[in-house]
PDB file of N, CA and C in Angstrom:
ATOM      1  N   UNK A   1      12.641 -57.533 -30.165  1.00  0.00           N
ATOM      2  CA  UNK A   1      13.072 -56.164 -29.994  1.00  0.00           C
ATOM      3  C   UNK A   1      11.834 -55.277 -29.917  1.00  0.00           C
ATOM      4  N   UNK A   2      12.336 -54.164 -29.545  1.00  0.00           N
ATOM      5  CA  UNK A   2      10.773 -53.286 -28.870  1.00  0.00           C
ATOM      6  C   UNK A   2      10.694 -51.981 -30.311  1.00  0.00           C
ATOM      7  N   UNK A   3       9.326 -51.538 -30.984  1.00  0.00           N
ATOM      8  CA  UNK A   3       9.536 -50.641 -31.476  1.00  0.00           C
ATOM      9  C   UNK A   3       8.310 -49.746 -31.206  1.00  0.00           C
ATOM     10  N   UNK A   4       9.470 -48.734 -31.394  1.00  0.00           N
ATOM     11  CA  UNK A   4       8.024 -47.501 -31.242  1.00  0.00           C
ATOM     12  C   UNK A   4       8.007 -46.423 -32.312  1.00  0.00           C
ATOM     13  N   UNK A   5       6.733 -46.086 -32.564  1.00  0.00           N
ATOM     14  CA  UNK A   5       6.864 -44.853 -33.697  1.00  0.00           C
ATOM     15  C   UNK A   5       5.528 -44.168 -33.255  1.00  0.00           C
ATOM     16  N   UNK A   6       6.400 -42.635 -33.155  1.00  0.00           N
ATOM     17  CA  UNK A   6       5.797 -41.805 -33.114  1.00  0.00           C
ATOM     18  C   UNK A   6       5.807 -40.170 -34.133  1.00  0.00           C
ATOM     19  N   UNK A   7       5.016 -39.780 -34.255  1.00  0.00           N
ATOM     20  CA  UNK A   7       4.772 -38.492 -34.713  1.00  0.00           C
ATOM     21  C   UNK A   7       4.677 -37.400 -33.709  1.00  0.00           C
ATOM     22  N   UNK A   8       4.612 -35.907 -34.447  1.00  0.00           N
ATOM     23  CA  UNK A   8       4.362 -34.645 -33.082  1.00  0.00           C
ATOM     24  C   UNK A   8       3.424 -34.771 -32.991  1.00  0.00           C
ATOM     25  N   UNK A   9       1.991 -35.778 -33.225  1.00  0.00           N
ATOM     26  CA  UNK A   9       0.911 -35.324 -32.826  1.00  0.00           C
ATOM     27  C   UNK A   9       0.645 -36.571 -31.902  1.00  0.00           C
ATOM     28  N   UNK A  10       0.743 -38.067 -32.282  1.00  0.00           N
ATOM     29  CA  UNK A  10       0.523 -38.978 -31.358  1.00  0.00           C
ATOM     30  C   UNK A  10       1.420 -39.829 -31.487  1.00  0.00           C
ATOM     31  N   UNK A  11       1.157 -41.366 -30.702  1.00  0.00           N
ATOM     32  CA  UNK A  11       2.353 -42.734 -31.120  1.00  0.00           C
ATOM     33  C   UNK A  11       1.233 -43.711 -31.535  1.00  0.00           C
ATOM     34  N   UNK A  12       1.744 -43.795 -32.340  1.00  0.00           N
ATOM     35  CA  UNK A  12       1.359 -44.671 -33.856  1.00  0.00           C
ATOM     36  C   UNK A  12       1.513 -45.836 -33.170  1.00  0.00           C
ATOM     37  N   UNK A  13       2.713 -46.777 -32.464  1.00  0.00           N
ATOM     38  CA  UNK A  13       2.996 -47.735 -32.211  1.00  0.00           C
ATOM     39  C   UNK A  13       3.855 -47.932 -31.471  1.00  0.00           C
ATOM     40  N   UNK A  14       3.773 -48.805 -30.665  1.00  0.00           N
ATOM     41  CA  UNK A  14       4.715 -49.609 -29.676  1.00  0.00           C
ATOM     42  C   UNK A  14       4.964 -50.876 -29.235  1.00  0.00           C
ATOM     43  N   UNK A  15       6.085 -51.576 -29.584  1.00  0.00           N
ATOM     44  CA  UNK A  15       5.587 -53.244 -28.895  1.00  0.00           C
ATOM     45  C   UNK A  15       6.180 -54.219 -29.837  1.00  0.00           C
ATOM     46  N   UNK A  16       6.570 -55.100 -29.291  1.00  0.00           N
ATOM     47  CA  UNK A  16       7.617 -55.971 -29.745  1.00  0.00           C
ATOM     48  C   UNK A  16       7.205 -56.243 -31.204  1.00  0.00           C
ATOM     49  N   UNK A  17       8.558 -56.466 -32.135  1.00  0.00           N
ATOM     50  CA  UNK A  17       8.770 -56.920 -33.270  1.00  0.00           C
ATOM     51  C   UNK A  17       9.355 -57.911 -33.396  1.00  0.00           C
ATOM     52  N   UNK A  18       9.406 -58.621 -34.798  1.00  0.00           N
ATOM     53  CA  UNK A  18      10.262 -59.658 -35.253  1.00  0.00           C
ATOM     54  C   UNK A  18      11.377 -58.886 -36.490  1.00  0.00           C
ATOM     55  N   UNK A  19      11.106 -57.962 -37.008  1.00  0.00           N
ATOM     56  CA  UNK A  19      11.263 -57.320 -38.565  1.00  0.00           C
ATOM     57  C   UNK A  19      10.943 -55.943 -38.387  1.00  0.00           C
ATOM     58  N   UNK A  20      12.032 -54.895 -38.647  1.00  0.00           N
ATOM     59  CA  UNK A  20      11.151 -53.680 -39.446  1.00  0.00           C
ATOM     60  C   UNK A  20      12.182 -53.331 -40.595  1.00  0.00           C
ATOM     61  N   UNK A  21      11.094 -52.595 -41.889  1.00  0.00           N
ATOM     62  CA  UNK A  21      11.853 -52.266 -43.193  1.00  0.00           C
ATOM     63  C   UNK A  21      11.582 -51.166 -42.570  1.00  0.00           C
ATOM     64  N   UNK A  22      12.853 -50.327 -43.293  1.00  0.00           N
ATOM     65  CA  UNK A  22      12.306 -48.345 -43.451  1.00  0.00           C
ATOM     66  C   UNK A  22      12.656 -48.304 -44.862  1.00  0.00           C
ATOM     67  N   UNK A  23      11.815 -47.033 -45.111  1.00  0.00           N
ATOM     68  CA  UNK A  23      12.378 -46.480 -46.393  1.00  0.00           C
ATOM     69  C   UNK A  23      13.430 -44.956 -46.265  1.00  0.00           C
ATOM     70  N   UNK A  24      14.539 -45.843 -46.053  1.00  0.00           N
ATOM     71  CA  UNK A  24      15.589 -44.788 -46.213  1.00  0.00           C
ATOM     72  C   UNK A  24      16.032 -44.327 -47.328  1.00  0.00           C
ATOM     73  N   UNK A  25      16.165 -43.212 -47.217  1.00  0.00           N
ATOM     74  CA  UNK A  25      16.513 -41.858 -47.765  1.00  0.00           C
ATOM     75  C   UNK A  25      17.707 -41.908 -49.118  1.00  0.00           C
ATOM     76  N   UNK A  26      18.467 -43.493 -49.078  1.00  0.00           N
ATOM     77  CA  UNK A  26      19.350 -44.217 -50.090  1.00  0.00           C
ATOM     78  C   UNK A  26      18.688 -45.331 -50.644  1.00  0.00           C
ATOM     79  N   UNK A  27      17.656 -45.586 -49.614  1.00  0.00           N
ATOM     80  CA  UNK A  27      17.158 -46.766 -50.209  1.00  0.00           C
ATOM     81  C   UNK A  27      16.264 -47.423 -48.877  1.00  0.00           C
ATOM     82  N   UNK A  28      15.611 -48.685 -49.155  1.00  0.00           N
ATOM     83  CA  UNK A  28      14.963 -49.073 -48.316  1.00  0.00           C
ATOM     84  C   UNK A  28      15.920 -50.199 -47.388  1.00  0.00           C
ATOM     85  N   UNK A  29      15.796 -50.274 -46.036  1.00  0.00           N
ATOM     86  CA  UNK A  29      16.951 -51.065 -44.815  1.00  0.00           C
ATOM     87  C   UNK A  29      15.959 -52.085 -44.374  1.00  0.00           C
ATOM     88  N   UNK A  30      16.444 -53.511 -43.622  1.00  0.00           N
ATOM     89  CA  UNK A  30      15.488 -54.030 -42.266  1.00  0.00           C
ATOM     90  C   UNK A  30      16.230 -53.949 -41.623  1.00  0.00           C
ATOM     91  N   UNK A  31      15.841 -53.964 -40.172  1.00  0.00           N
ATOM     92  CA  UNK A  31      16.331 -53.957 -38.962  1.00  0.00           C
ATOM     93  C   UNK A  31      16.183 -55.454 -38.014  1.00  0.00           C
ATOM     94  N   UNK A  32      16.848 -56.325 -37.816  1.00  0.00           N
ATOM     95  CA  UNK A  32      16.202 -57.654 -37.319  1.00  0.00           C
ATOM     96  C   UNK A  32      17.143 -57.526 -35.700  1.00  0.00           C
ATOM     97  N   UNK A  33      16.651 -58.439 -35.477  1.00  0.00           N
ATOM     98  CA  UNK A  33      16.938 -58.310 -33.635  1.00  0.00           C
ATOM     99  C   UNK A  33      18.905 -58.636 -33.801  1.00  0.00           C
ATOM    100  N   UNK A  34      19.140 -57.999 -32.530  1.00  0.00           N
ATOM    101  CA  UNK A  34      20.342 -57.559 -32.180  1.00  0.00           C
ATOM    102  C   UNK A  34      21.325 -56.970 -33.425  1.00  0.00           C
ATOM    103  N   UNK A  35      20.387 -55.722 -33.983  1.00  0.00           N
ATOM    104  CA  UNK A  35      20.819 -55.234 -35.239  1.00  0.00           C
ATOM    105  C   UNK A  35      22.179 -54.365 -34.787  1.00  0.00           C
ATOM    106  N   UNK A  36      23.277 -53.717 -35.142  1.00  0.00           N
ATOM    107  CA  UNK A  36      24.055 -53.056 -34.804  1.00  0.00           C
ATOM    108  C   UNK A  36      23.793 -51.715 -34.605  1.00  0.00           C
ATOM    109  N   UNK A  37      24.271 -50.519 -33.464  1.00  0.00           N
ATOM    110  CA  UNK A  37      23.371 -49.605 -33.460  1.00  0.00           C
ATOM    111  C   UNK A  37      23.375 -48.798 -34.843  1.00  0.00           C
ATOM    112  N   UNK A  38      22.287 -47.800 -34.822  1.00  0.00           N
ATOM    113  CA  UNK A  38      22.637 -46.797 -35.800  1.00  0.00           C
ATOM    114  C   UNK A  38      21.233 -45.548 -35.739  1.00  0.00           C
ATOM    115  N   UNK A  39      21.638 -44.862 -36.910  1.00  0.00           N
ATOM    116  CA  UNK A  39      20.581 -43.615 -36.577  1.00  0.00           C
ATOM    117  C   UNK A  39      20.386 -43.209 -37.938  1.00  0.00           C
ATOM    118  N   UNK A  40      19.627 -43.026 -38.878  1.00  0.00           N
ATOM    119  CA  UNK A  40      19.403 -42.837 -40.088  1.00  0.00           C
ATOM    120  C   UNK A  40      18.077 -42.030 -40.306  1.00  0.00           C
ATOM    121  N   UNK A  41      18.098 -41.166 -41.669  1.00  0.00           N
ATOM    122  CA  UNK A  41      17.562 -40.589 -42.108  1.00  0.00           C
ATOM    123  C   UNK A  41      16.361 -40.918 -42.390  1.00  0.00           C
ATOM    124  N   UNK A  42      15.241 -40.798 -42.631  1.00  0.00           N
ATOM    125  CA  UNK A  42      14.054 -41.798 -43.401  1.00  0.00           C
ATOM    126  C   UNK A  42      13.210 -40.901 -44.411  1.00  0.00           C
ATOM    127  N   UNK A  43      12.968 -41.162 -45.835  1.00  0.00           N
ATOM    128  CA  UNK A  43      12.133 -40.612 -46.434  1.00  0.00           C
ATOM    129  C   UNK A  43      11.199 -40.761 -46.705  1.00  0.00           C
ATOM    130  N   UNK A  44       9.951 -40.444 -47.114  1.00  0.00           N
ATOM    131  CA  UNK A  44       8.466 -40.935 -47.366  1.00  0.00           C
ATOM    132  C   UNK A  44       8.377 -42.077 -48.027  1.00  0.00           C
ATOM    133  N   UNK A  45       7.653 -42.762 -47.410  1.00  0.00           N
ATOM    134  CA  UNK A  45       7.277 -44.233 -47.806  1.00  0.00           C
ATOM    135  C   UNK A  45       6.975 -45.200 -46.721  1.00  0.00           C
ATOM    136  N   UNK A  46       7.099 -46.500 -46.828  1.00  0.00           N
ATOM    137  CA  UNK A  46       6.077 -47.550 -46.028  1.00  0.00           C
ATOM    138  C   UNK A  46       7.031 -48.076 -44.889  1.00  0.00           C
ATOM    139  N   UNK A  47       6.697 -48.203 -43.560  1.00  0.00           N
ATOM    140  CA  UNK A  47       7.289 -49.013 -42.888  1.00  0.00           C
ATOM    141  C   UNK A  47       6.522 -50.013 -42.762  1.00  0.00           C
ATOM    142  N   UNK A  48       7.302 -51.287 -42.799  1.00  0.00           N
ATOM    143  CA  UNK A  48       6.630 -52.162 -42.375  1.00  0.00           C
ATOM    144  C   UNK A  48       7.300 -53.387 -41.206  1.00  0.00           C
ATOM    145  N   UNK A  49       6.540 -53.760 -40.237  1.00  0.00           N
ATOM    146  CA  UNK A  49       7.078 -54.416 -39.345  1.00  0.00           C
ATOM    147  C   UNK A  49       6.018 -55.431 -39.565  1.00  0.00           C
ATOM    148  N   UNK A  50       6.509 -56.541 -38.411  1.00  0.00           N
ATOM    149  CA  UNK A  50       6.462 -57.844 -38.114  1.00  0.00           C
ATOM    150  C   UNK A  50       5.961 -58.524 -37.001  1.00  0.00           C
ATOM    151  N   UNK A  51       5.338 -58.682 -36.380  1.00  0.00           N
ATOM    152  CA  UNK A  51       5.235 -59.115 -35.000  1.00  0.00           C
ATOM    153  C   UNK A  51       4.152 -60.481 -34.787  1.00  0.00           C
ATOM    154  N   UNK A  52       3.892 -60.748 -33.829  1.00  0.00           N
ATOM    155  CA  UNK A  52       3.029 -61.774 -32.850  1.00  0.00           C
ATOM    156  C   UNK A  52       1.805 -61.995 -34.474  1.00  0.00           C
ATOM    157  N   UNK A  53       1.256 -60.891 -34.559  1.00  0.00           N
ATOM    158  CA  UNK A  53      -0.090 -60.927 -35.306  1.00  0.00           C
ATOM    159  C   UNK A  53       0.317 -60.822 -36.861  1.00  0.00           C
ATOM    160  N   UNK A  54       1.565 -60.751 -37.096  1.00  0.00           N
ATOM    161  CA  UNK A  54       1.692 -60.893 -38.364  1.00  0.00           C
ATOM    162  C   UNK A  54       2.179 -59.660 -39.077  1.00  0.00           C
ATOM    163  N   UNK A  55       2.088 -58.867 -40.465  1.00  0.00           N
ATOM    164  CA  UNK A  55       2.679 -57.953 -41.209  1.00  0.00           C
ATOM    165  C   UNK A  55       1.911 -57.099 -40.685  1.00  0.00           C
ATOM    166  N   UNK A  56       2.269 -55.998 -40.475  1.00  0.00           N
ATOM    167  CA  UNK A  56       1.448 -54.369 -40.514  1.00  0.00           C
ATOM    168  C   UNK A  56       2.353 -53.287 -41.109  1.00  0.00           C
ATOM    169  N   UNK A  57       1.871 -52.250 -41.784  1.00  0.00           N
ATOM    170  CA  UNK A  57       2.640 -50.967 -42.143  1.00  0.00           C
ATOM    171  C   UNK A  57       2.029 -50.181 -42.162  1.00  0.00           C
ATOM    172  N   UNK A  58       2.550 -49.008 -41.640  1.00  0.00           N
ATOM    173  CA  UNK A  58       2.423 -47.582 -41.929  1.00  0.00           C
ATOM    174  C   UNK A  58       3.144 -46.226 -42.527  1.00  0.00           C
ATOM    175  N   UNK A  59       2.293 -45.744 -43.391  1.00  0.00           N
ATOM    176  CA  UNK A  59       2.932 -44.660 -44.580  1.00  0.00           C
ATOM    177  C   UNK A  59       3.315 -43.515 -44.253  1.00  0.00           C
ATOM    178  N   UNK A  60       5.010 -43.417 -43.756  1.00  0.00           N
ATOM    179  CA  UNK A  60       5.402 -41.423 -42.978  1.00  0.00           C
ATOM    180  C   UNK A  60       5.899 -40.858 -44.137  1.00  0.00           C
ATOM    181  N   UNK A  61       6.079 -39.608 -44.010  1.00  0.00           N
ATOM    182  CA  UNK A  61       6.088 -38.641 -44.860  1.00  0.00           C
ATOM    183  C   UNK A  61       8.061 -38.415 -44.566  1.00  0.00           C
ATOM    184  N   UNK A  62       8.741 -39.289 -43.830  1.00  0.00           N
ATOM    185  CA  UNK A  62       9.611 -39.009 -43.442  1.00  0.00           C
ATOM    186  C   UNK A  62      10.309 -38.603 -42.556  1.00  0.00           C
ATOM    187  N   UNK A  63      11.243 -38.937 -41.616  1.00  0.00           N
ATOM    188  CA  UNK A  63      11.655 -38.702 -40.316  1.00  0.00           C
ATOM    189  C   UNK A  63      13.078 -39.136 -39.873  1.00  0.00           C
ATOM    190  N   UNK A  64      13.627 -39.760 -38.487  1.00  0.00           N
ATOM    191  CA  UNK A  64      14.374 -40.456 -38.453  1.00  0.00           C
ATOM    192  C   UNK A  64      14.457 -41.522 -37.318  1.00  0.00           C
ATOM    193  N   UNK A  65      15.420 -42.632 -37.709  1.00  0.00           N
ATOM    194  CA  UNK A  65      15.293 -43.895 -36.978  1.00  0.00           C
ATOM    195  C   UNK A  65      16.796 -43.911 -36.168  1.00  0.00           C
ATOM    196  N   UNK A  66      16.233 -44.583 -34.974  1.00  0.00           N
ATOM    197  CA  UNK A  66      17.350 -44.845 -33.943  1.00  0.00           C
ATOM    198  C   UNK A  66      17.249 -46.118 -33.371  1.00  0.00           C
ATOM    199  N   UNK A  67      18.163 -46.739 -33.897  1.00  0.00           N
ATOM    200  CA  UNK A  67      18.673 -48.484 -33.286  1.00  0.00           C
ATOM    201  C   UNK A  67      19.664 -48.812 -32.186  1.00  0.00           C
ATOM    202  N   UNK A  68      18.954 -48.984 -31.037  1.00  0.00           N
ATOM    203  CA  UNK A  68      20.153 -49.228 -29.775  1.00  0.00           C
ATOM    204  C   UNK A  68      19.339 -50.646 -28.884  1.00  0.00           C
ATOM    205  N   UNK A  69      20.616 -51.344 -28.749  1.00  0.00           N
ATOM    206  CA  UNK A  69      20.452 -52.200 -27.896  1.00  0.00           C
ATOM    207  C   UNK A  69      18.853 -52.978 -27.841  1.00  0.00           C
ATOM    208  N   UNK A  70      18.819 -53.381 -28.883  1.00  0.00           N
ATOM    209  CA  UNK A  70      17.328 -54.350 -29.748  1.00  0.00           C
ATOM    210  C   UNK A  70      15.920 -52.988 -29.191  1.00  0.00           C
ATOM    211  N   UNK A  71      16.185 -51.802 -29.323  1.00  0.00           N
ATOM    212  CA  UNK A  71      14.843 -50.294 -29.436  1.00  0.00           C
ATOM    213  C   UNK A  71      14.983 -49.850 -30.056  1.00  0.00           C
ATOM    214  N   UNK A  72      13.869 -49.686 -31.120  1.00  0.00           N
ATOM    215  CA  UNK A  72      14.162 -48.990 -32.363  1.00  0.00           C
ATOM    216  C   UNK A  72      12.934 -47.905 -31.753  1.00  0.00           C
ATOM    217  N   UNK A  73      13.831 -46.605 -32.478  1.00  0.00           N
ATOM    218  CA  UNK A  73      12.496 -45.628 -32.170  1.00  0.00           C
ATOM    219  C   UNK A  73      12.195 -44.676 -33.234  1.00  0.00           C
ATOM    220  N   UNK A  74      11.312 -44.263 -34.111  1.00  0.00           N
ATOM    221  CA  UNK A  74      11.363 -44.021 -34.915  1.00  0.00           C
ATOM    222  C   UNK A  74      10.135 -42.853 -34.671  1.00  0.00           C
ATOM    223  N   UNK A  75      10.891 -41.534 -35.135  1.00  0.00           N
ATOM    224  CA  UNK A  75      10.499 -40.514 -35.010  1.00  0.00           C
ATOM    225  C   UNK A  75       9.943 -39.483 -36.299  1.00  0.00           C
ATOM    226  N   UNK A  76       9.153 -40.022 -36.762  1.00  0.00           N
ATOM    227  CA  UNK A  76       8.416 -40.015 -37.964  1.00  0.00           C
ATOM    228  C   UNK A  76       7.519 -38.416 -38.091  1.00  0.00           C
ATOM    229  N   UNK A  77       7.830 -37.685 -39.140  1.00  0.00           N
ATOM    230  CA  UNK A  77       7.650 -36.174 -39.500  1.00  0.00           C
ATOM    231  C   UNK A  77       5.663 -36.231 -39.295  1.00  0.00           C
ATOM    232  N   UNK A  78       5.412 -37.230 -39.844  1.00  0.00           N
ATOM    233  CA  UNK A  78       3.781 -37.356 -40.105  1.00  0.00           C
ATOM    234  C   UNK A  78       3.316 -38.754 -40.661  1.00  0.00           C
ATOM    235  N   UNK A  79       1.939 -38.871 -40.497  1.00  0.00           N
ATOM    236  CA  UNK A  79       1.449 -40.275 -41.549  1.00  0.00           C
ATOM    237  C   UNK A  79       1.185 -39.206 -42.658  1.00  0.00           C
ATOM    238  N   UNK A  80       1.865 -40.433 -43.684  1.00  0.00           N
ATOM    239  CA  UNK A  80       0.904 -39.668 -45.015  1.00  0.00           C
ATOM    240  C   UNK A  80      -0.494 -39.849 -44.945  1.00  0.00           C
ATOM    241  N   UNK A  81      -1.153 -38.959 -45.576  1.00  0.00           N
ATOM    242  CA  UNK A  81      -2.746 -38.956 -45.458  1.00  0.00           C
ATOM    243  C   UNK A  81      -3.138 -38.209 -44.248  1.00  0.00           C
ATOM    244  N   UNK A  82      -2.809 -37.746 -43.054  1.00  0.00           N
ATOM    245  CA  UNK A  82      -2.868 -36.896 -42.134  1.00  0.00           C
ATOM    246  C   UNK A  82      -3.243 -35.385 -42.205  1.00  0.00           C
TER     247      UNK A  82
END
């Protein structure tokens, strides 16, 4: 599945996954391939995905996520530390 995350200032990321956690706003979710759609809230804390090269994450300050048809796009307020 393809993910992308971006902020209003640049895109953080794009490009196939195996895995992503968010830290939602009830709690923390993963998303794994042919996840069902959805659109959720996200609060500050770590995403972390999965891919080709292995674990990576990055820390938003909060935003929101959209799951359609294996694209997740995740529209993230800021990195923390920014």
């Amino acid at each position: 599945m393809f993910l992308e995350i971006v902020t209003p200032a640049k895109k953080v990321y794009g490009g196939e996954v195996n895995a992503v956690t968010f830290p939602g706003v009830d709690g923390s979710f993963q998303v794994l391939n042919d996840h069902a759609p959805l659109v959720s809230s996200l609060g500050e804390g770590v995403v972390i995905y999965q891919n080709k090269d292995g674990k990576h994450q990055v820390e938003i300050s909060g935003g929101v996520v959209e799951v359609l048809n294996n694209k997740i796009v995740l529209l993230a307020d800021g990195l923390v530390g920014e």
